[in-house]
C-alpha atoms as a PDB file:
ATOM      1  CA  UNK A   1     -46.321 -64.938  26.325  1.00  0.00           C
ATOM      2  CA  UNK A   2     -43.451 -63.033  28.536  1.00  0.00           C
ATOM      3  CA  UNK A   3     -40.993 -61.678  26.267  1.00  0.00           C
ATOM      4  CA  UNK A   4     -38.248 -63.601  28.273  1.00  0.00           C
ATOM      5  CA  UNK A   5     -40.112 -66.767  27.731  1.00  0.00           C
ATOM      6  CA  UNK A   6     -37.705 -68.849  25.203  1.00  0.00           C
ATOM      7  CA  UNK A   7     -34.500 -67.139  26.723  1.00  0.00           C
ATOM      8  CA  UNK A   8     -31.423 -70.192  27.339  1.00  0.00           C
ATOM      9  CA  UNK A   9     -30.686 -70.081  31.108  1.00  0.00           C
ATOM     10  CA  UNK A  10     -27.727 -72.245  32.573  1.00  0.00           C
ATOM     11  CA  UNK A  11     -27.871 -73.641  36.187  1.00  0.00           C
ATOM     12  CA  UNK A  12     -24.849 -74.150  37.734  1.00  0.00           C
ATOM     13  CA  UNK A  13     -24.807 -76.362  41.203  1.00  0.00           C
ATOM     14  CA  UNK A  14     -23.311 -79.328  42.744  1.00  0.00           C
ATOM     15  CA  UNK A  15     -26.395 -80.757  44.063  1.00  0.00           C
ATOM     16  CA  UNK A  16     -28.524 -82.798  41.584  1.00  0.00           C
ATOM     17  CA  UNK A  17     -31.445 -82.060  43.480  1.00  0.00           C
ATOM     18  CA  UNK A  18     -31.313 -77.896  43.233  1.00  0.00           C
ATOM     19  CA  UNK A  19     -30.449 -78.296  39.997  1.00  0.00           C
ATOM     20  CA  UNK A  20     -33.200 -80.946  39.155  1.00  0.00           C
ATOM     21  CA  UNK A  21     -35.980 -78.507  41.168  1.00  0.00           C
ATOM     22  CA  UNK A  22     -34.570 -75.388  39.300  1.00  0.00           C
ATOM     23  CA  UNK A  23     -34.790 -76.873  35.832  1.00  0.00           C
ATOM     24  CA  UNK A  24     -38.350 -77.674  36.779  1.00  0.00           C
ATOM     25  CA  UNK A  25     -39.451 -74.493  37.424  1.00  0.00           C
ATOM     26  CA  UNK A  26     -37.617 -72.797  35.082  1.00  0.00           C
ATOM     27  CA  UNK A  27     -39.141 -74.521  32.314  1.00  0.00           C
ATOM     28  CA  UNK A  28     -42.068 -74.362  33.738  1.00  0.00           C
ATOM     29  CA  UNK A  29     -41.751 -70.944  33.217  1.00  0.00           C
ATOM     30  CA  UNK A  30     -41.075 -71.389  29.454  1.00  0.00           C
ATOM     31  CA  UNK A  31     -37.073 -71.596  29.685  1.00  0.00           C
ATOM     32  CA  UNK A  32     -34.722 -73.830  27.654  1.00  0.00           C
ATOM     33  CA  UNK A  33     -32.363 -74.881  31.061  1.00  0.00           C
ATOM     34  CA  UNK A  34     -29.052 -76.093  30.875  1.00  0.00           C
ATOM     35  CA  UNK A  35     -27.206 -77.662  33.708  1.00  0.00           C
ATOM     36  CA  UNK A  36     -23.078 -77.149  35.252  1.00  0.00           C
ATOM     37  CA  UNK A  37     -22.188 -79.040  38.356  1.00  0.00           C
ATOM     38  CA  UNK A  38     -18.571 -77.791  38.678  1.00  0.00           C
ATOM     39  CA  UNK A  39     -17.070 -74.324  37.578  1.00  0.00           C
ATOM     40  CA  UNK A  40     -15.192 -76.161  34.995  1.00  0.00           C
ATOM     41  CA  UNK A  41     -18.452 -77.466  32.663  1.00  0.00           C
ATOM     42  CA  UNK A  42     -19.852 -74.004  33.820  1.00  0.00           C
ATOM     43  CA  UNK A  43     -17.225 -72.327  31.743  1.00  0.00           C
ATOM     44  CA  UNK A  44     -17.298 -74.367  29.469  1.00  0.00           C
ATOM     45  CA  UNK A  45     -21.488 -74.307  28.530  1.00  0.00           C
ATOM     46  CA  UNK A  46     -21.667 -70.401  28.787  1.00  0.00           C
ATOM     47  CA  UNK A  47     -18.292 -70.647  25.817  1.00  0.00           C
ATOM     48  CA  UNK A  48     -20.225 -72.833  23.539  1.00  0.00           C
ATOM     49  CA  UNK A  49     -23.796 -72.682  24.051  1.00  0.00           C
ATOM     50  CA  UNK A  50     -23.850 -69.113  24.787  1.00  0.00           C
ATOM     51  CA  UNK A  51     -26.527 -69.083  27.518  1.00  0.00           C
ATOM     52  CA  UNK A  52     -28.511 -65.592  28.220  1.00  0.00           C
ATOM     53  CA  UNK A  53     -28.091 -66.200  31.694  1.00  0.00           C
ATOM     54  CA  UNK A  54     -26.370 -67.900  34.243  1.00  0.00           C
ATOM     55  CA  UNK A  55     -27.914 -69.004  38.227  1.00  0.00           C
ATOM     56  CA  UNK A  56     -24.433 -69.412  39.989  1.00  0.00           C
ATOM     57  CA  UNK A  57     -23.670 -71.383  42.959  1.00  0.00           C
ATOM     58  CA  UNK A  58     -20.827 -69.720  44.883  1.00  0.00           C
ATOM     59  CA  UNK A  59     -20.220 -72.853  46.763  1.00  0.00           C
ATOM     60  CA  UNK A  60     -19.170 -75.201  43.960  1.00  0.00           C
ATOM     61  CA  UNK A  61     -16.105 -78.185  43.793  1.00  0.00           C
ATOM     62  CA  UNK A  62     -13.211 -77.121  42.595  1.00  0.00           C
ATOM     63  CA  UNK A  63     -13.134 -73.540  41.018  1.00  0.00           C
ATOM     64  CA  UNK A  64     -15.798 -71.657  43.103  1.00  0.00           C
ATOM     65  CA  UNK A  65     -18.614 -69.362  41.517  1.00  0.00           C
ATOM     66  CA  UNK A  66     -16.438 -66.401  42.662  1.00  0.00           C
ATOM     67  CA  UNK A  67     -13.730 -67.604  40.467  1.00  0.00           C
ATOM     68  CA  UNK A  68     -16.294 -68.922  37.300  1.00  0.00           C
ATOM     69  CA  UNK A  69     -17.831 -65.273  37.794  1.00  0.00           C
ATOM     70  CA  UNK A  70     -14.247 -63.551  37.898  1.00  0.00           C
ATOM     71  CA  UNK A  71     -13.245 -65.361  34.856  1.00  0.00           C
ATOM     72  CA  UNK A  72     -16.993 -64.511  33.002  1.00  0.00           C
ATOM     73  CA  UNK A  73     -16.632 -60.796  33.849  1.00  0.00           C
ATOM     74  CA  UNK A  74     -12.936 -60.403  32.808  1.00  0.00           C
ATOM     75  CA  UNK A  75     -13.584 -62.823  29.485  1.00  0.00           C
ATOM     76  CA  UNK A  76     -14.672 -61.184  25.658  1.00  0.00           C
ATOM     77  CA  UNK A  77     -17.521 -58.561  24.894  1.00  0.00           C
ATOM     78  CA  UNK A  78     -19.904 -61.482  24.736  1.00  0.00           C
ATOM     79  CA  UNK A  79     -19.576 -63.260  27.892  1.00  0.00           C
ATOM     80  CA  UNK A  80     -18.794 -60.186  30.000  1.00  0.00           C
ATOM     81  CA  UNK A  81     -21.898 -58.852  29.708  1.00  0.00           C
ATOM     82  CA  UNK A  82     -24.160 -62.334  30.385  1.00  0.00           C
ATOM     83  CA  UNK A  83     -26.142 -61.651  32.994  1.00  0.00           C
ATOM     84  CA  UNK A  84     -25.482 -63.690  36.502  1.00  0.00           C
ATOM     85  CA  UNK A  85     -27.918 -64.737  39.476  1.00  0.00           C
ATOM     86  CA  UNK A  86     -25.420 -65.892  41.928  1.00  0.00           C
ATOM     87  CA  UNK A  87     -26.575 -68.494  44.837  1.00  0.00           C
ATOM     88  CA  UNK A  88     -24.896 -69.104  48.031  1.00  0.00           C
ATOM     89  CA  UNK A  89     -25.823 -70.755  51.217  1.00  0.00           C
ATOM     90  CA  UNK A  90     -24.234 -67.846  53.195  1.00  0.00           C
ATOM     91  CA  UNK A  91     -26.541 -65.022  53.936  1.00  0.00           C
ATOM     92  CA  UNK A  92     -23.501 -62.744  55.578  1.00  0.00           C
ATOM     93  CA  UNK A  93     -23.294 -59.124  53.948  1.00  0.00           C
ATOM     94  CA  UNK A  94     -19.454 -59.598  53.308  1.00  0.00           C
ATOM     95  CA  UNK A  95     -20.837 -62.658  50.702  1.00  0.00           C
ATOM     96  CA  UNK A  96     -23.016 -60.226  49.135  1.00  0.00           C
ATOM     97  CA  UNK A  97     -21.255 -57.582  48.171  1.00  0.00           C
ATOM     98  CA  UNK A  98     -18.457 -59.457  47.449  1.00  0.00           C
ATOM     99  CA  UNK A  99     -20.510 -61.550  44.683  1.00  0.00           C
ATOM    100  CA  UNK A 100     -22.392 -58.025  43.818  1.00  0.00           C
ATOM    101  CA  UNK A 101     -19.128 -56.012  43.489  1.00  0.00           C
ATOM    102  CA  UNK A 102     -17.515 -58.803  41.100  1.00  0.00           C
ATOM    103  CA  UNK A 103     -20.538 -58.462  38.582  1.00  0.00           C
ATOM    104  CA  UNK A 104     -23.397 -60.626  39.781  1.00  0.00           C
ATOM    105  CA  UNK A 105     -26.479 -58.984  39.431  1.00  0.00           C
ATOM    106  CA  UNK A 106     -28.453 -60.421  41.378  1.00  0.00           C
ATOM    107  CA  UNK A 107     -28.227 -62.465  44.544  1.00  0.00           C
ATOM    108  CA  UNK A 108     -30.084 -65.180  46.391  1.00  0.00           C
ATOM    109  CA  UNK A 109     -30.010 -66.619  49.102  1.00  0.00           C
ATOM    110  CA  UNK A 110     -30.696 -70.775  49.867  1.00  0.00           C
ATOM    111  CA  UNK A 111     -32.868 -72.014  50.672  1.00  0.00           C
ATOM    112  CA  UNK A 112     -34.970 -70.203  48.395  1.00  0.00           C
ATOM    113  CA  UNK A 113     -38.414 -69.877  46.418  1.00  0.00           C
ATOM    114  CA  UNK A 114     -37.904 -72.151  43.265  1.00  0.00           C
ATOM    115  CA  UNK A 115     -41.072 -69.381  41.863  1.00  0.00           C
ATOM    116  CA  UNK A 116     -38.891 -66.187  43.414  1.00  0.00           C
ATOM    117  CA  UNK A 117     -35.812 -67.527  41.165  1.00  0.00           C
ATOM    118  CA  UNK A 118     -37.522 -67.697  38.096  1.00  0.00           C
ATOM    119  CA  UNK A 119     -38.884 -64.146  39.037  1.00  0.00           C
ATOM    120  CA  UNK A 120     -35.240 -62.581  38.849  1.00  0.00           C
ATOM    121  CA  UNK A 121     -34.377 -64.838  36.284  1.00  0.00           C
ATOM    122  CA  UNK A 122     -37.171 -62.587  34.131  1.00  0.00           C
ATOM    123  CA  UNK A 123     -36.214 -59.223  36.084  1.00  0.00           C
ATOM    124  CA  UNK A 124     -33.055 -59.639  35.553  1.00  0.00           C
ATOM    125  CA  UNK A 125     -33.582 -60.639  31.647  1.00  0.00           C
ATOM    126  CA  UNK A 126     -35.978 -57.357  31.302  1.00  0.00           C
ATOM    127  CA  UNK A 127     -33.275 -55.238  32.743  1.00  0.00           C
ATOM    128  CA  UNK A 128     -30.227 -56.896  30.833  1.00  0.00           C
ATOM    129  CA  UNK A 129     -32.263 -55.715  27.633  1.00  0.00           C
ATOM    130  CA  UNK A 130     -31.857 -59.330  26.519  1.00  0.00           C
ATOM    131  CA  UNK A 131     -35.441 -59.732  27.114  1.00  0.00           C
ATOM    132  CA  UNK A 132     -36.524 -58.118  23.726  1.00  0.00           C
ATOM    133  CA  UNK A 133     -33.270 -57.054  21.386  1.00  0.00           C
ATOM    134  CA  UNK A 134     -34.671 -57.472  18.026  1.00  0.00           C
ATOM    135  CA  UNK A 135     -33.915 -61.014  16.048  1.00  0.00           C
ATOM    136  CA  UNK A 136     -32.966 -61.623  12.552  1.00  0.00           C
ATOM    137  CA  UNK A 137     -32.261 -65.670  12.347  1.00  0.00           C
ATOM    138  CA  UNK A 138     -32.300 -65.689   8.675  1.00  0.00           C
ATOM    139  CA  UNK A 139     -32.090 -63.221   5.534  1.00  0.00           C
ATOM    140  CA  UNK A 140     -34.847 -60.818   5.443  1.00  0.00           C
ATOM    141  CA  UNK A 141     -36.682 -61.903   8.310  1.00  0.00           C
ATOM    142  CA  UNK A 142     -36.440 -59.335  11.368  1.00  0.00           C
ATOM    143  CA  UNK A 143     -38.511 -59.774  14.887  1.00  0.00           C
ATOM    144  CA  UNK A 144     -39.050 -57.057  17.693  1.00  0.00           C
ATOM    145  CA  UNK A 145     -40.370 -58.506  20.308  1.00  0.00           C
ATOM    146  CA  UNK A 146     -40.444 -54.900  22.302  1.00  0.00           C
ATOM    147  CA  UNK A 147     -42.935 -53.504  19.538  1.00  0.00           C
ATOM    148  CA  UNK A 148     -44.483 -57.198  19.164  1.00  0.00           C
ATOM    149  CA  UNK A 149     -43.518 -56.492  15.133  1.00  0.00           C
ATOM    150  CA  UNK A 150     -41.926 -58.376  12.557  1.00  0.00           C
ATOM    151  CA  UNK A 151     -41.082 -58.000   9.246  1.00  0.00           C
ATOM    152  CA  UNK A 152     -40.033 -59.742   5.918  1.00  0.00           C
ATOM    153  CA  UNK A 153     -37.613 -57.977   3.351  1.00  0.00           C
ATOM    154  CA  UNK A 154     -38.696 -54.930   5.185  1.00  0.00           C
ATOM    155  CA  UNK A 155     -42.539 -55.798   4.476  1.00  0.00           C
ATOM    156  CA  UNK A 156     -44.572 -56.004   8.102  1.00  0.00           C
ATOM    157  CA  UNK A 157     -45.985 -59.248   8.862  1.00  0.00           C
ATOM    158  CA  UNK A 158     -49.613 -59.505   9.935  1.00  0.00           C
ATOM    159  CA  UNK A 159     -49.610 -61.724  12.664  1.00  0.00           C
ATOM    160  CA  UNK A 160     -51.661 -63.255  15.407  1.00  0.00           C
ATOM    161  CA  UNK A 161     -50.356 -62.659  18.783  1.00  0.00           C
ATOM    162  CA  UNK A 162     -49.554 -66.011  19.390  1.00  0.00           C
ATOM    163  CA  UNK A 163     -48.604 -66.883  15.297  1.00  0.00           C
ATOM    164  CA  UNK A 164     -45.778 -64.061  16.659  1.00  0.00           C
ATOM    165  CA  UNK A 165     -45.112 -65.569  19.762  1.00  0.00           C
ATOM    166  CA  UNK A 166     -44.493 -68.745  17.732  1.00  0.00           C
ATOM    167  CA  UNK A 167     -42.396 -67.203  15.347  1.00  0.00           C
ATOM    168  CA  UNK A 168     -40.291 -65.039  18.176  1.00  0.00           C
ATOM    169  CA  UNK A 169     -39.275 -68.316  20.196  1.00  0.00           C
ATOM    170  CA  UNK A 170     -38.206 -69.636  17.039  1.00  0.00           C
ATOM    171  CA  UNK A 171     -36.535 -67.000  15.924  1.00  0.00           C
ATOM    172  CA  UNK A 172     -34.397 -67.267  18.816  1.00  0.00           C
ATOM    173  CA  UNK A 173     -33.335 -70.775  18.640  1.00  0.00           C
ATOM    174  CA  UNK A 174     -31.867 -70.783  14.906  1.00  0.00           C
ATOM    175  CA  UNK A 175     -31.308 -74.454  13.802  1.00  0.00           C
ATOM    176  CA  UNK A 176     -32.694 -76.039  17.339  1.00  0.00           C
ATOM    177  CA  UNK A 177     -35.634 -78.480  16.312  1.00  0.00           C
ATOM    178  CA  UNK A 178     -38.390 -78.285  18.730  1.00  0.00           C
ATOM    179  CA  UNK A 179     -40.732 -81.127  19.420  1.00  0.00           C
ATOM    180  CA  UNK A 180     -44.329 -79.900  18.829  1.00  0.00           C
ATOM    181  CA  UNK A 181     -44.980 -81.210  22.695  1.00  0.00           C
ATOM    182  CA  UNK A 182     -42.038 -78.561  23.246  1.00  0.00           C
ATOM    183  CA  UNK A 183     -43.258 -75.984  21.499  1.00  0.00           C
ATOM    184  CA  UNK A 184     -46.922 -76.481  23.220  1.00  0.00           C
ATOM    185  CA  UNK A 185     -44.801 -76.133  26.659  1.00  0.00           C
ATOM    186  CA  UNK A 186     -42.929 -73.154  25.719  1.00  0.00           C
ATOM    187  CA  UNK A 187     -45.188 -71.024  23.488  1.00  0.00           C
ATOM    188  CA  UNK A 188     -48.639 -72.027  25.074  1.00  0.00           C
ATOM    189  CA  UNK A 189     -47.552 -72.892  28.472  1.00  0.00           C
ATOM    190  CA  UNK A 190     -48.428 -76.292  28.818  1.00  0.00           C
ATOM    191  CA  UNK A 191     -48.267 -79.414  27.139  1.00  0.00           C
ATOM    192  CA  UNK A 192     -51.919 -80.074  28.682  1.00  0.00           C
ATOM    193  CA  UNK A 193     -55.610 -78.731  28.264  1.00  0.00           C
ATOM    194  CA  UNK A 194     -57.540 -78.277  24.892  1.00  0.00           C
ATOM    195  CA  UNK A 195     -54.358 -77.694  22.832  1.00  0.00           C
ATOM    196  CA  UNK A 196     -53.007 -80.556  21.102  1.00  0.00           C
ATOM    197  CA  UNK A 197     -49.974 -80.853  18.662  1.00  0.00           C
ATOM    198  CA  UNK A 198     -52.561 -80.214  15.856  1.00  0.00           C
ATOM    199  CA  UNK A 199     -52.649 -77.006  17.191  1.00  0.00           C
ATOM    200  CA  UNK A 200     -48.675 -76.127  16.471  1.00  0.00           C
ATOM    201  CA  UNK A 201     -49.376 -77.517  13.305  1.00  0.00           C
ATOM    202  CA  UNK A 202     -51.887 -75.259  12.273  1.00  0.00           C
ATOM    203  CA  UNK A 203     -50.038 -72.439  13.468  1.00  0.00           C
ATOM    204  CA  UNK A 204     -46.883 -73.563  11.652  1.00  0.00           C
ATOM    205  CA  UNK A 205     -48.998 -73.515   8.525  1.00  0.00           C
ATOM    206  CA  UNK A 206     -50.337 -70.423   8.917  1.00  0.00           C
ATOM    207  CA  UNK A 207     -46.835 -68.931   9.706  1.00  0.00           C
ATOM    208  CA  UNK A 208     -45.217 -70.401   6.261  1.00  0.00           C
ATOM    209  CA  UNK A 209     -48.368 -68.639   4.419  1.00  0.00           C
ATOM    210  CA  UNK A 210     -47.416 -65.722   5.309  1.00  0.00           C
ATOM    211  CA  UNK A 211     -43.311 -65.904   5.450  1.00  0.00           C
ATOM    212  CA  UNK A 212     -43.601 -67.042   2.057  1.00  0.00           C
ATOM    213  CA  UNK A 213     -40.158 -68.639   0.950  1.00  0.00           C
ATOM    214  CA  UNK A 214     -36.446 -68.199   0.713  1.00  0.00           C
ATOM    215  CA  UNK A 215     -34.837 -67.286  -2.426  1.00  0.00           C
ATOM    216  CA  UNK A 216     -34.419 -71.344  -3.200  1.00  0.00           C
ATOM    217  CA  UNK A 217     -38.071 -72.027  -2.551  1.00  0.00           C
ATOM    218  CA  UNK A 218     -38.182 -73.378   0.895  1.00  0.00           C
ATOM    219  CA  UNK A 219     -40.121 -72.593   3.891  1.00  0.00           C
ATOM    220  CA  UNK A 220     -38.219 -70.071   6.948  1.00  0.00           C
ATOM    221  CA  UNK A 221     -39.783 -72.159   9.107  1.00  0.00           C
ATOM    222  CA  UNK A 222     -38.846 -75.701   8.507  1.00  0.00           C
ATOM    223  CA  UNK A 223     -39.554 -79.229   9.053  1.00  0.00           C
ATOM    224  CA  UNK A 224     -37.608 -81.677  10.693  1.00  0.00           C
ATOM    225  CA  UNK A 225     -39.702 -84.857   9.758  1.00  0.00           C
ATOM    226  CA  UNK A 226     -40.300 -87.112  12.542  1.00  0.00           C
ATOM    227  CA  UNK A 227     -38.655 -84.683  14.850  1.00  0.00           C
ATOM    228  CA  UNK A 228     -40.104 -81.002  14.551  1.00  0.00           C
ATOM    229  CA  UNK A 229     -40.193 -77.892  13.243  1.00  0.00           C
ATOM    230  CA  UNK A 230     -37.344 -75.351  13.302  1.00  0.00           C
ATOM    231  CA  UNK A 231     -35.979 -71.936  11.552  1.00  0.00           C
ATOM    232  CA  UNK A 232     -32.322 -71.405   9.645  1.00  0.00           C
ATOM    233  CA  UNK A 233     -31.044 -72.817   6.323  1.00  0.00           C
ATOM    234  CA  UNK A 234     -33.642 -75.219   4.819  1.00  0.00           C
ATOM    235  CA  UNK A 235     -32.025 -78.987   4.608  1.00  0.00           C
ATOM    236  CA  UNK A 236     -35.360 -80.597   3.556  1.00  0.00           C
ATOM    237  CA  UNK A 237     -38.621 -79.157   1.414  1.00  0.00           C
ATOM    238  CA  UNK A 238     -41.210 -77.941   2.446  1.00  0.00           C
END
């Protein structure tokens, strides 16, 4: 699985249907995709669910993506430094530089590739560094997905490459409940061909085997029943 894989992206656009295309292929590609159409919401997602990336429309109702990426770049330590993929229906140099001198670090212009976006989207990820910045969603568990290692009260964790890739996309979701069907999609690539939701489950197992247990007695990785699985403070036993 692409170390990226997992990462939140938001998509910010006043047409439905970019924004409906986008989302397709960027979870196709394994992404958890948000959705703006105005500069206002667009604020507004990247303040409380902290996307790890933002694709821009310049060209938006309203406050323009200029002005959402003005106020993101001049904002706190946190959102200044979110990476930005800005869009724009204008291929003129002056456009470009003007979005690339104001922070955006990348730029693209419509029509585009649906399959070239989400190719940024992961360049740009890689190079932001927020591709693979080690993980530590609850006490004594730490993930590196550069070194592909992961450890528990400082013990390493012998895992399978995907019982890690498992444990890495849930690592950086803490509290978000994923549907097994989700998980299949995002950890496996598809929610289609010989693995079926038994297969999560066996995975999951395998994964609580070797976590072991928080200091109460419950499972890191946790289930939501009727719902999913999910990592952060246990509400329910194992």
């Amino acid at each position: 699985m692409d170390a990226v894989a997992g990462r939140r992206v938001l998509v910010v656009d006043d047409d439905h249907r970019v924004r409906a295309v986008v989302t397709w292929q960027l979870e196709a590609d394994g992404f958890v995709v948000f959705v703006a159409g105005d500069g206002i919401t667009a604020l507004s997602r990247i303040e409380h669910d902290r996307p790890d990336l933002v694709v821009l429309d310049l060209s938006l109702p309203g406050m323009s993506g200029l002005d959402v990426l003005c106020r993101v770049r001049s904002g706190d330590r946190t959102s200044a430094g979110l990476p930005i993929i800005v869009l724009s229906g204008r291929s003129g140099e002056t456009d470009r530089i003007v979005g690339l001198d104001l922070g955006a670090d990348d730029y693209l212009v419509k029509p585009f590739s649906p399959g070239e976006l989400a190719a940024r989207v992961r360049s740009v990820l890689r190079r932001s560094g927020n591709g693979g910045a080690p993980v530590s969603p609850t006490a004594g568990l730490r993930i590196d997905e550069t070194s592909r290692e992961a450890t528990i009260d400082g013990h390493a964790l012998e895992l399978t490459a995907k019982e890690f890739d498992l444990l890495a996309f849930l690592a950086r979701h803490p509290r978000q409940v994923f549907t097994r069907t989700q998980l299949l999609r995002h950890v496996w690539g598809s929610s289609k061909g010989w693995q079926g939701e038994a297969t999560v489950t066996e995975h999951v197992h395998r994964l609580r085997q070797k976590l072991g247990t928080c200091g109460d007695g419950r499972s890191i990785v946790q289930t939501v029943r009727g719902v999913g699985y999910r990592i952060g403070p246990a509400d329910e036993p194992r």
